[in-house]
Every structure is written in structure tokens, then in C-alpha cells.
C-alpha atoms as a PDB file:
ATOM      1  CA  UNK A   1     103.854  41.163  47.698  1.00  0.00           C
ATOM      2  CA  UNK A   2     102.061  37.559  47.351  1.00  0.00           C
ATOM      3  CA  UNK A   3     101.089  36.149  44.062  1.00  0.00           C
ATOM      4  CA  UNK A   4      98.631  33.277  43.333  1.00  0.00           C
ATOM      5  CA  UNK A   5      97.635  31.711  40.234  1.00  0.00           C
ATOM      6  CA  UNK A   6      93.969  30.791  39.961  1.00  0.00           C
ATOM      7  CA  UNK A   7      92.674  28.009  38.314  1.00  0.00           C
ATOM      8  CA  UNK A   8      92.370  29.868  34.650  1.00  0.00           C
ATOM      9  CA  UNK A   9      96.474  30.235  35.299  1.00  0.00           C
ATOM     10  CA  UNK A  10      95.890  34.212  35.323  1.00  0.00           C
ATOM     11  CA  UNK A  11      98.639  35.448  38.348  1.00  0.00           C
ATOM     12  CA  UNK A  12      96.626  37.608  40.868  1.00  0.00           C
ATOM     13  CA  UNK A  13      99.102  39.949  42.632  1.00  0.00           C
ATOM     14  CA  UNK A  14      98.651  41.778  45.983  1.00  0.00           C
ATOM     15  CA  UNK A  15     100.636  44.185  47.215  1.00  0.00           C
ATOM     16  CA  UNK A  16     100.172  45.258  51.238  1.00  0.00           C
ATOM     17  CA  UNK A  17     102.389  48.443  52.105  1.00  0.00           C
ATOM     18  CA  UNK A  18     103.727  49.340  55.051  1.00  0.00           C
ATOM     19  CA  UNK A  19     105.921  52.055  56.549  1.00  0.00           C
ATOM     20  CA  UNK A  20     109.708  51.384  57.000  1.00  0.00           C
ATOM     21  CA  UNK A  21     111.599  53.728  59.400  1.00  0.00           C
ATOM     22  CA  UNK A  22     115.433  53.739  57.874  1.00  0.00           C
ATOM     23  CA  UNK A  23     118.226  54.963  60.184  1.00  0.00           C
ATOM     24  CA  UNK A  24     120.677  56.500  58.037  1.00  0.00           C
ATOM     25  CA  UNK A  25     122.411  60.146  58.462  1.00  0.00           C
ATOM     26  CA  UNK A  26     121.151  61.372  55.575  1.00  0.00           C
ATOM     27  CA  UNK A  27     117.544  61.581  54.234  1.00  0.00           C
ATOM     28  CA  UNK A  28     117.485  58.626  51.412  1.00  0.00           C
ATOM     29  CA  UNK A  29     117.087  60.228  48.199  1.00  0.00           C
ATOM     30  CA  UNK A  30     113.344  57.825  46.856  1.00  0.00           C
ATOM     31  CA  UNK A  31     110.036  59.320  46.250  1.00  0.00           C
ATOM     32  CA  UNK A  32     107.006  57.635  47.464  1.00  0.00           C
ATOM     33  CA  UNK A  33     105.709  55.349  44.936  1.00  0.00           C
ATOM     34  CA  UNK A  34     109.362  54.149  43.957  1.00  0.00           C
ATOM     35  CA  UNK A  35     110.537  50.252  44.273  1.00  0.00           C
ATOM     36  CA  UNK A  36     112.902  50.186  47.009  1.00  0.00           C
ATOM     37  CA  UNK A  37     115.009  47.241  48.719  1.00  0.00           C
ATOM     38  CA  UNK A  38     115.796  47.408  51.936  1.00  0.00           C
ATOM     39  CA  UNK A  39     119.206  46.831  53.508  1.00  0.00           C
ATOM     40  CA  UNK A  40     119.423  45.574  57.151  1.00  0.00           C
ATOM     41  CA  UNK A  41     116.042  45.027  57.495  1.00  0.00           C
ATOM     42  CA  UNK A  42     114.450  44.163  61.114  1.00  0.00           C
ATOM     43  CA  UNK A  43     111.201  43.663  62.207  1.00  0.00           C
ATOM     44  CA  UNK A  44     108.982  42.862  65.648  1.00  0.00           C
ATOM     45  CA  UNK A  45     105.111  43.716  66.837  1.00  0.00           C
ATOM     46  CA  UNK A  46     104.051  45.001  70.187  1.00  0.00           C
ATOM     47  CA  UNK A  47     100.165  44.148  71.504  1.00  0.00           C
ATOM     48  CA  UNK A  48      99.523  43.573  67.579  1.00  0.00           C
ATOM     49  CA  UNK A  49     101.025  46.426  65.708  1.00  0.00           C
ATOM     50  CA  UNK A  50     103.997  45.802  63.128  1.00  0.00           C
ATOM     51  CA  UNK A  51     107.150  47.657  63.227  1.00  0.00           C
ATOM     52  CA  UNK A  52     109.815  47.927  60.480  1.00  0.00           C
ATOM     53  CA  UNK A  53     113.031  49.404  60.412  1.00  0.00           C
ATOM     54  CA  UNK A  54     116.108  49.407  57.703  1.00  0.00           C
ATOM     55  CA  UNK A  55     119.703  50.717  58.137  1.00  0.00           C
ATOM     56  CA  UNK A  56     119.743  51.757  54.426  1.00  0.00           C
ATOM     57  CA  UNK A  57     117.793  51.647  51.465  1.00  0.00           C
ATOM     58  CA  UNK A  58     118.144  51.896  47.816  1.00  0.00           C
ATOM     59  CA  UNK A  59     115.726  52.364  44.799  1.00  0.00           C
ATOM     60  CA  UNK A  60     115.587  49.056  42.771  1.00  0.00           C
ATOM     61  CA  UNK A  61     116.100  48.485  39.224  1.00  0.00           C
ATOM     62  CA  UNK A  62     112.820  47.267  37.102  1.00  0.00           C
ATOM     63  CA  UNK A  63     112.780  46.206  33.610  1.00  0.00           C
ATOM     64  CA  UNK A  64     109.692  44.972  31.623  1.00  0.00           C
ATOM     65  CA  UNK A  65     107.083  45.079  34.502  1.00  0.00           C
ATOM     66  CA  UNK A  66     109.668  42.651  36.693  1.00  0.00           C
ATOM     67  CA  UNK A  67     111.866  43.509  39.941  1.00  0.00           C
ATOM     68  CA  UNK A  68     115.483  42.964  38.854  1.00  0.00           C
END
């Protein structure tokens, strides 16, 4: 996620999703549009294209419109 603030002081957000492969032995128990963290997060790119991968991940814990 980025934010900006424009010159009126009104935060723009954007938001860019991507896919995560997790290696865990058991299928992580998150829908799709839940907040997640990630733990042991690693990344690289091959001839352009991104790849992510996690050895765990949890759903996170939001209160009034903010990640805890």
C-alpha cells in the first residue's frame, strides 16, 4: 500500500495486490479479501515477473479503518 497526501492534505491511498505462495503444512485458514501479515516473507523477479513467497501467515487485527 502507498499513501500520498495532495496538496488539499486529503490522503490518497493505493493498494496494488499480488499473489503470495505460503509454504506451510496446512492450508492457512484466511478468505480472500482478509488483511493478512506475512511471516518469513521473501521475494525475487525473473526476466520481469515478481515472485512472493511466506512461510506462514496470519489474519491481522483492524480497528477503526487502521491496521493494528
Amino acid at each position: 500500500m502507498r499513501e500520498r497526501a495532495g496538496d488539499d492534505g486529503v490522503v490518497e491511498r493505493e493498494i496494488k495486490r499480488s499473489r503470495v505462495t505460503v509454504w506451510t503444512p496446512e492450508r492457512p485458514n484466511i478468505a480472500p479479501d482478509d488483511v493478512v501479515t506475512f511471516q518469513g516473507l521473501m521475494a525475487g523477479a525473473v526476466d520481469g515477473n515478481i515472485f512472493l513467497q511466506a512461510t506462514g501467515v496470519e489474519r491481522a487485527e483492524e480497528s477503526s479503518d487502521e491496521l493494528l
